[in-house]
Protein backbone atom coordinates (compact mmCIF):
# COMPACT_ATOMS: atom_id res chain seq x y z
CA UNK A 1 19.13 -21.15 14.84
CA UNK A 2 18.13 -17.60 16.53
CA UNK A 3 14.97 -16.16 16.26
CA UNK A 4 13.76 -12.82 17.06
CA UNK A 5 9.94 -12.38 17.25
CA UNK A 6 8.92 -8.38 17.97
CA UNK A 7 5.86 -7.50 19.97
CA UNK A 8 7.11 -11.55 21.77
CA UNK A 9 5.11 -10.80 25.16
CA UNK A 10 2.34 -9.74 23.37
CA UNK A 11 -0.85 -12.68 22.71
CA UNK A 12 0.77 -14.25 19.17
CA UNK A 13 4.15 -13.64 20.15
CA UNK A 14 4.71 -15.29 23.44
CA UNK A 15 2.50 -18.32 22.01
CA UNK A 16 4.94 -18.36 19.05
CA UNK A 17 7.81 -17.98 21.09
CA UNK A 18 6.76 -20.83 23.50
CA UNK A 19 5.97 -23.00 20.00
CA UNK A 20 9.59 -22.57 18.97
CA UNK A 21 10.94 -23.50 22.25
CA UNK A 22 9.09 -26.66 21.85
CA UNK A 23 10.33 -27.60 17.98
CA UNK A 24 13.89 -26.38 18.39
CA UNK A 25 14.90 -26.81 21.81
CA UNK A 26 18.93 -25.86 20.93
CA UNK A 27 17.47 -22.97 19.29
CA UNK A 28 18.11 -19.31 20.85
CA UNK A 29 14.65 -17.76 21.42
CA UNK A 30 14.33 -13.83 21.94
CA UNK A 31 11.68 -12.06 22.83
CA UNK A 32 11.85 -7.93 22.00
CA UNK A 33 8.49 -6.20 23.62
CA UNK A 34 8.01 -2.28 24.88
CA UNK A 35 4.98 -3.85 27.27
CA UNK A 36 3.03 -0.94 26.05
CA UNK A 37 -0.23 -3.46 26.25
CA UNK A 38 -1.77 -4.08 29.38
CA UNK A 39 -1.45 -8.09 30.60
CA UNK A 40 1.87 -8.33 28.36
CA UNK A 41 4.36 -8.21 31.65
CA UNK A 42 2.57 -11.10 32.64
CA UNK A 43 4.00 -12.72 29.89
CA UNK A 44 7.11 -12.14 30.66
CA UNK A 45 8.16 -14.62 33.67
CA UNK A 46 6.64 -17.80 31.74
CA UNK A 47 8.34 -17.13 28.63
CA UNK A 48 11.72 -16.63 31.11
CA UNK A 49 10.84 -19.35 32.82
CA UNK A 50 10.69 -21.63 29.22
CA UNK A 51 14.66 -20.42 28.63
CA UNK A 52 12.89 -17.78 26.48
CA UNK A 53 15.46 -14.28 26.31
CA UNK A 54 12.90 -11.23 27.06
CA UNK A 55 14.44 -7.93 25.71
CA UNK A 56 13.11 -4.68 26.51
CA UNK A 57 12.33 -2.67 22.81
CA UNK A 58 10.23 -1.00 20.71
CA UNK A 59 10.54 -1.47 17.37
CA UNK A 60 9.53 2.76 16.81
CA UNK A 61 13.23 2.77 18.19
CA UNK A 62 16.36 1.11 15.94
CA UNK A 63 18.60 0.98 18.39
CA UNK A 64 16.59 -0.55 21.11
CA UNK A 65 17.02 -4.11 18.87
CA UNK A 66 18.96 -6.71 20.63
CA UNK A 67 22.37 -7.69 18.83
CA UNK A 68 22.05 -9.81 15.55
CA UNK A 69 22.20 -10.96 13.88
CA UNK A 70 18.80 -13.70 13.52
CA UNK A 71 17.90 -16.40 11.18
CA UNK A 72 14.54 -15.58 11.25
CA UNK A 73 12.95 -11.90 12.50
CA UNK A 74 9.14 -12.60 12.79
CA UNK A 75 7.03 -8.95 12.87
CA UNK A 76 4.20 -10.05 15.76
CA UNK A 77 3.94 -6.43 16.99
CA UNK A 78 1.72 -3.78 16.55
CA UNK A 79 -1.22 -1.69 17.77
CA UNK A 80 -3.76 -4.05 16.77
CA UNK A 81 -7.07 -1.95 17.86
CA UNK A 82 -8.95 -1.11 14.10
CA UNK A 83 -10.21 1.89 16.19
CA UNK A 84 -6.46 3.44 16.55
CA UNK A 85 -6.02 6.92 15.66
CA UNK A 86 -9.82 7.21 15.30
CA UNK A 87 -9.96 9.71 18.74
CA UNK A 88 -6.49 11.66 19.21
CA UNK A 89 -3.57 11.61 17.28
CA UNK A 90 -2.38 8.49 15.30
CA UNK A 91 0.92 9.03 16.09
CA UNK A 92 2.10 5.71 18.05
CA UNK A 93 -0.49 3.55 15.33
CA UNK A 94 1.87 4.50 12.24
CA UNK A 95 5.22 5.13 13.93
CA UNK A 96 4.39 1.12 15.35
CA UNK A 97 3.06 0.04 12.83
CA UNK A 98 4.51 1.36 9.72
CA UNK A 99 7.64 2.78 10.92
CA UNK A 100 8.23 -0.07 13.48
CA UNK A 101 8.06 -2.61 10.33
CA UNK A 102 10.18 -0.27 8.39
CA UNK A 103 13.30 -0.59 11.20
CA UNK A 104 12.57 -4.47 11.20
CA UNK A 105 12.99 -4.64 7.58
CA UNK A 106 15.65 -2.71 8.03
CA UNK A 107 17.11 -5.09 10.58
CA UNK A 108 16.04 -8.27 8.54
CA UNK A 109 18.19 -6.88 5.50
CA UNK A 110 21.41 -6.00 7.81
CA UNK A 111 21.02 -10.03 9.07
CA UNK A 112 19.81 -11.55 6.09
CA UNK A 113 17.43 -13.04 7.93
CA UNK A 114 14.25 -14.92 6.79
CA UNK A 115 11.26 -12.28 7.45
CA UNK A 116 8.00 -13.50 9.06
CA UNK A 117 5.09 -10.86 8.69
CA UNK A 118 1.99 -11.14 10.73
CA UNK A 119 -0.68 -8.80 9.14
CA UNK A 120 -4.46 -8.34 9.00
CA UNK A 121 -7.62 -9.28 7.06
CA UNK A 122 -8.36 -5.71 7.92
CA UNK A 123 -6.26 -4.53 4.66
CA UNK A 124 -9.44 -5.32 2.80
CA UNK A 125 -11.17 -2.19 2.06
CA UNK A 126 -14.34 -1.53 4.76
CA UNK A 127 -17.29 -0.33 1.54
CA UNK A 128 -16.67 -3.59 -0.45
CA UNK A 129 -17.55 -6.01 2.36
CA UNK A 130 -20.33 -4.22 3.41
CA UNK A 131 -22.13 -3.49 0.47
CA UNK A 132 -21.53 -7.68 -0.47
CA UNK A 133 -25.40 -9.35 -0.87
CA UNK A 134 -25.97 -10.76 2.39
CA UNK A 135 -28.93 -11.94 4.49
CA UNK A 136 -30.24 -12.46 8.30
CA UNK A 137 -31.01 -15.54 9.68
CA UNK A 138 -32.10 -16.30 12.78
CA UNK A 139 -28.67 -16.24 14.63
CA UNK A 140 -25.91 -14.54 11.89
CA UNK A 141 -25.96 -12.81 9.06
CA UNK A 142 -24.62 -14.31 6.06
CA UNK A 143 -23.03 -13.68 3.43
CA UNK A 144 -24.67 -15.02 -0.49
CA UNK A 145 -22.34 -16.02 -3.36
CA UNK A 146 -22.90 -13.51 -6.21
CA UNK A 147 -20.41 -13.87 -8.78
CA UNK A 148 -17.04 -13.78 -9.40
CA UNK A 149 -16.20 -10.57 -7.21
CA UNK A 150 -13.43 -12.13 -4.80
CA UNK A 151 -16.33 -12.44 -1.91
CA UNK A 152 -18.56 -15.54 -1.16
CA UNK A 153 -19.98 -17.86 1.25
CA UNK A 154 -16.75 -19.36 1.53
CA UNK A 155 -15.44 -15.74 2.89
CA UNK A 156 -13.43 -13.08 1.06
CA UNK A 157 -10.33 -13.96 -0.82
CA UNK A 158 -7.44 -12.65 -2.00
CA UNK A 159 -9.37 -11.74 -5.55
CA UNK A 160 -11.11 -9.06 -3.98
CA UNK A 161 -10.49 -5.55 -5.60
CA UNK A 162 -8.49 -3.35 -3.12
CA UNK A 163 -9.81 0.24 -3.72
CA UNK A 164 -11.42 2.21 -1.01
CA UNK A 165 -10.69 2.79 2.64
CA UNK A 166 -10.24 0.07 5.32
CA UNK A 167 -9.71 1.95 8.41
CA UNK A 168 -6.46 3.97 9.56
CA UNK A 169 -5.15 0.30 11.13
CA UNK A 170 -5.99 -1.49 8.34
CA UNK A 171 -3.92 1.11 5.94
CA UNK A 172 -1.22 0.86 8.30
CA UNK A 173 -0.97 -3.14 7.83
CA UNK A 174 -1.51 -2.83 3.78
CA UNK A 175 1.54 -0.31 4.01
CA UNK A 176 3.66 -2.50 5.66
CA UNK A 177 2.77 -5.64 3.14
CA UNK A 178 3.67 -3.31 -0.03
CA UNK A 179 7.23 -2.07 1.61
CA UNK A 180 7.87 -5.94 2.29
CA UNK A 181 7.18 -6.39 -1.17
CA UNK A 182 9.57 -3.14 -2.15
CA UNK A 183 12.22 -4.62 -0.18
CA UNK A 184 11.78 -7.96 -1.76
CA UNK A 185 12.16 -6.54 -5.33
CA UNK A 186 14.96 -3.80 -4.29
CA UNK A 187 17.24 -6.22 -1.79
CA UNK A 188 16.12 -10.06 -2.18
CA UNK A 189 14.51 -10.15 0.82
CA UNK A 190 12.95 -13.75 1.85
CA UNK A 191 9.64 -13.02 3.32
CA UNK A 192 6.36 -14.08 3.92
CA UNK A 193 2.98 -12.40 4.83
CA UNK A 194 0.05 -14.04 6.59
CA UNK A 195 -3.56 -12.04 6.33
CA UNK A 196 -4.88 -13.18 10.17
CA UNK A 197 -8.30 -12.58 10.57
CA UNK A 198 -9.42 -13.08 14.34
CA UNK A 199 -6.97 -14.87 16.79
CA UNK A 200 -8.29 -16.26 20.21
CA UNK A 201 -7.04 -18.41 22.48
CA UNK A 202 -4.96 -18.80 25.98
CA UNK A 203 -3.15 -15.49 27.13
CA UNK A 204 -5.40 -12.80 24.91
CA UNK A 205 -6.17 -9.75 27.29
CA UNK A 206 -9.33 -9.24 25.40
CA UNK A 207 -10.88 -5.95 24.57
CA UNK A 208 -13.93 -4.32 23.04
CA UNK A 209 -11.81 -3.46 19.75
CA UNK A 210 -9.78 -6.22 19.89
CA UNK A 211 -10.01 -10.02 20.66
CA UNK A 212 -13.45 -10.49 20.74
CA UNK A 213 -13.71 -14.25 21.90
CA UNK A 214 -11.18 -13.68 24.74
CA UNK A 215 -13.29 -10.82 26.20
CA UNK A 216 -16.59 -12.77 25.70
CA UNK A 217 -15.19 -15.54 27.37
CA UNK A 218 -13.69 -13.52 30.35
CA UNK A 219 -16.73 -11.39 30.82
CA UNK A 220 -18.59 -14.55 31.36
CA UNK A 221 -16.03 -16.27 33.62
CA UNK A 222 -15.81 -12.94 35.75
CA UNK A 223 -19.73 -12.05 35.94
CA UNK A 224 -19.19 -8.46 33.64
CA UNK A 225 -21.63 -7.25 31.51
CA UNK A 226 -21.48 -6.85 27.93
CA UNK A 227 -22.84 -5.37 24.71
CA UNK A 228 -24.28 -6.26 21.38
CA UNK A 229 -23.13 -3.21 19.51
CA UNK A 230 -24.37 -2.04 16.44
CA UNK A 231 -26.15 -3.31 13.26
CA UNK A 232 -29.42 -3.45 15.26
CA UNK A 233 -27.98 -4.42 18.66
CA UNK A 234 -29.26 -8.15 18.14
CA UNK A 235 -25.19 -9.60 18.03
CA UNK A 236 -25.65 -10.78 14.62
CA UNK A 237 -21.92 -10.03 13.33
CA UNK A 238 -20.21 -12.46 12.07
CA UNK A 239 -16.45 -13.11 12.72
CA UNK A 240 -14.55 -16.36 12.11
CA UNK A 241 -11.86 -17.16 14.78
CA UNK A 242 -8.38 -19.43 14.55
CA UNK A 243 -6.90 -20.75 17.52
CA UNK A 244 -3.62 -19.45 18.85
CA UNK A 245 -2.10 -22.91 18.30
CA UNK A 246 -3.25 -23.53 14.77
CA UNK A 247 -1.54 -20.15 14.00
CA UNK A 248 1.55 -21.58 15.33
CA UNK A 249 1.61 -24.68 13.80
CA UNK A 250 1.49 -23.17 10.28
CA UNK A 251 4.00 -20.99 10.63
CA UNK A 252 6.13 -23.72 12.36
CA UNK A 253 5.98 -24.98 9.04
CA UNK A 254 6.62 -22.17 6.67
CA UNK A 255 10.22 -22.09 8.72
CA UNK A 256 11.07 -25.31 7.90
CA UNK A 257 10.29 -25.27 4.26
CA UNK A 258 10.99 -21.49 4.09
CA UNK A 259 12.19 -21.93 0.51
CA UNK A 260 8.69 -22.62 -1.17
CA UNK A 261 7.04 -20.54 1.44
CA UNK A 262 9.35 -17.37 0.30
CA UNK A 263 7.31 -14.60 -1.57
CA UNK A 264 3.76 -16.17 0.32
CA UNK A 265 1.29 -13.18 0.71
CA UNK A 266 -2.12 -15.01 1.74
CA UNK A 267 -5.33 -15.04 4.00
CA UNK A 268 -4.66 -17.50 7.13
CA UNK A 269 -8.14 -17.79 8.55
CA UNK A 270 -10.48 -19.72 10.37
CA UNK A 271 -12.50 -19.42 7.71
CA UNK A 272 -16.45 -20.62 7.00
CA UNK A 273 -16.22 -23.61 9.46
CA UNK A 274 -14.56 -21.38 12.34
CA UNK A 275 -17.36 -18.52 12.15
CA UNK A 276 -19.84 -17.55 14.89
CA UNK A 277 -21.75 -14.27 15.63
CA UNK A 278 -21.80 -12.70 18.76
CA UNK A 279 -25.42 -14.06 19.08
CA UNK A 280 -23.57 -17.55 19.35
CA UNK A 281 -20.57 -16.95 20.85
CA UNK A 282 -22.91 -15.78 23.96
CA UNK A 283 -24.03 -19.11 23.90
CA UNK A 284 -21.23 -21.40 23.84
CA UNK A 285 -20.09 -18.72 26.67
CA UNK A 286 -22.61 -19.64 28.69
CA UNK A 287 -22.77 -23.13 28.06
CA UNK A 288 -18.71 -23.61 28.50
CA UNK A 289 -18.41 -21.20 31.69
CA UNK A 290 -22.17 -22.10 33.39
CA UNK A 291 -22.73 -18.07 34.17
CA UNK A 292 -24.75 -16.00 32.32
CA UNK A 293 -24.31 -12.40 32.11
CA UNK A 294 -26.14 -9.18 31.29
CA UNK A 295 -25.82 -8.35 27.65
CA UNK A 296 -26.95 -4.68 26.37
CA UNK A 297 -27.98 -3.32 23.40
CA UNK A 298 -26.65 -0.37 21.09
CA UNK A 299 -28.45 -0.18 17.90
CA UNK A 300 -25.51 2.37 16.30
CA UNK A 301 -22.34 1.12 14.32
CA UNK A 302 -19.12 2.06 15.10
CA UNK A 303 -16.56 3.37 12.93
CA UNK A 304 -15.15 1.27 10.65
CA UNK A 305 -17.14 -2.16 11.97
CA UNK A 306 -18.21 -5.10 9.89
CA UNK A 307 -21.30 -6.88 9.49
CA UNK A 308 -18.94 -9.92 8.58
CA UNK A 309 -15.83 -10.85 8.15
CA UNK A 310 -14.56 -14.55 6.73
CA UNK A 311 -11.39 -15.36 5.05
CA UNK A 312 -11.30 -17.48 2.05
CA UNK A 313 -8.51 -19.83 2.99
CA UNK A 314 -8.98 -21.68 -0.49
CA UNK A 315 -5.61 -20.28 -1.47
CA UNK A 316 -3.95 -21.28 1.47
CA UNK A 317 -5.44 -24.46 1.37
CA UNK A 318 -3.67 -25.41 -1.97
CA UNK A 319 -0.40 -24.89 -1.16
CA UNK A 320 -0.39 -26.74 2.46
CA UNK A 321 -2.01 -29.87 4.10
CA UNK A 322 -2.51 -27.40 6.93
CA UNK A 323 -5.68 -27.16 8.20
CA UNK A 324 -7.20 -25.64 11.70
CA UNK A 325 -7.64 -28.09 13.66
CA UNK A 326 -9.30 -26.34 16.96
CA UNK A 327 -13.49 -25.32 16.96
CA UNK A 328 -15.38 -22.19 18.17
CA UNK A 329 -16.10 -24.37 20.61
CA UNK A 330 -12.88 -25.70 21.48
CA UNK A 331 -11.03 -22.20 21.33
CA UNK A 332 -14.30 -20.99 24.35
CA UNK A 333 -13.36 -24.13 26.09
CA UNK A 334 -9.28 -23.34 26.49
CA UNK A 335 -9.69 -19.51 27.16
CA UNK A 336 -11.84 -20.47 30.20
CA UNK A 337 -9.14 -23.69 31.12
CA UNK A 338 -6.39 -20.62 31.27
CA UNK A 339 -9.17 -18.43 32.73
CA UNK A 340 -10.18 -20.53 35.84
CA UNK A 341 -5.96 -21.63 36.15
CA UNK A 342 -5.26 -18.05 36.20
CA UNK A 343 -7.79 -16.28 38.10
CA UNK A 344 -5.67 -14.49 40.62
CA UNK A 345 -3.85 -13.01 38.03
CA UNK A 346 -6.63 -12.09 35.96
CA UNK A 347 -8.82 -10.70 38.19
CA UNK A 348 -7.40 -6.90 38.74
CA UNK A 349 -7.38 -6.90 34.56
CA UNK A 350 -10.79 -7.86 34.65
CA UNK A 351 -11.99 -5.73 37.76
């Protein structure tokens, strides 16, 4: 088999990449990335070093694709920061992420190869999850069941109506889903989607608006100060969090059984079990690394934030045996393993 995975030096893609060398050891393995993210060159010489091809592209460009064709094109890249476009122009967010999964469509359809999309539990429109009942508790808020409205303690599903605005990142993402569906109707393209919520694990760069439980961990294993931001200041949001290897192993198995995976459009969470607030991330952070660091306080939302976020994985979770197998606790424990193994590295991105 060949397999192209876009955006394949970036956090999901390398891991992916490095899964697939694993499973199909005969297979060819390329990686297309334009390094536009900071930490993604580092990438570069272990996935090289695993027998991995690394191809210089950008998926905003058609004919920067490597020669096909590919059994299987997996869509990892994008600007993944819900804060895109928000300050400046949002020129690279859509051309990369609309127009970049436009020319692998395109791509996909000249190969007929099996299409792999990697979207967002951002697609869900921002005024509906914040205006769900919810209360405070001493560490989190929470969310309370209240009906049959597609949102409940279990998280929010599929079910939930779709009307309203979700942030220019998130629109970009829902976009992308509909043309996949357009070009499964129109050309019989074999795809599926996967809704991530947030992914964490070994080789996330972390930042403020993006990969929360890498940066928490890092700023703790580096001594940097941080900041409860928003509703109150108090780090009561609520995200959950799937490991970087769980991800894998799931869609390890949508390839081989890529028959009665074909036309899957679904949440693939960590769901109710995987959840923490900031409040308690800071604490397994300080109980994993043994540092404690200076947290702040900024009482004043950002634009387009969440009070919570959980994905209902109930639909997932009858079609599969798959489950996520790796804790809050667990994912806190690798990020500091790769932390403390990589430090020299690290350190000038964490300066």
């Amino acid at each position: 088999m060949r397999f192209l995975i876009t955006g394949g030096a970036g956090f999901v893609g390398s891991n992916l990449s490095l899964a697939f060398r694993r499973e199909w050891p005969e297979a060819e393995v390329v990686c297309m990335d334009n390094l536009y993210r900071c930490g993604s060159e580092l990438n570069v010489p272990r996935l090289e070093a695993a027998g991995i091809t690394f191809s210089r592209g950008d998926v905003r460009q058609a004919d920067t694709f490597p020669a096909g064709p590919f059994d299987f094109l997996i869509e990892c890249s994008a600007e993944p920061s819900v804060l895109a476009g928000q300050n400046g122009s949002p020129d690279y967010l859509f051309e990369t992420n609309l127009g970049g999964a436009y020319h692998c469509l395109e791509k996909a359809r000249e190969w007929n190869s099996g299409f792999i999309f990697l979207s967002t539990s951002r697609v869900y429109p921002i005024a509906t999850l914040e205006k769900h009942p919810w209360r405070e508790e001493a560490t989190r808020f929470s969310w309370q069941d209240n009906g049959n409205c597609g949102i409940s303690s279990r998280g929010v599903s599929e079910d939930v109506r779709m009307a309203g605005a979700r942030s220019l990142y998130g629109f970009t993402k829902l976009a992308a889903e509909q043309l996949i569906e357009e070009y499964r109707s129109a050309f019989g393209l074999r795809a599926v989607i996967n809704r991530c919520g947030v992914i964490a694990g070994p080789w996330q760069f972390g930042k403020v608006d993006q990969g929360v439980a890498s940066l928490w961990v890092l700023a703790h294993h580096f001594g940097r100060r941080l900041s409860y931001i928003g509703y109150g200041g108090q780090g009561k949001q609520v995200r959950d969090v799937l490991h970087v290897s769980d991800l894998c192993a799931l869609i390890l198995e949508q390839i081989r059984n890529f028959d009665a995976w074909n036309g899957w459009l679904g949440n693939v969470a960590g769901g109710a079990d995987n959840s923490v607030s900031l409040y308690e991330l800071t604490d397994l952070c300080r109980e994993v690394v043994g540092r404690r660091v200076e947290i702040g306080s900024d009482s004043g939302n950002r634009p387009a934030d969440l009070r919570i976020f959980i994905g209902d994985n109930s639909r997932l979770f009858a079609k599969t045996n798959w489950r996520p197998k790796k804790s809050v606790r667990e994912i806190v424990q690798d990020i500091h393993a790769w932390a403390r193994a990589n430090e020299s590295a690290l350190v000038k991105l964490n300066a």
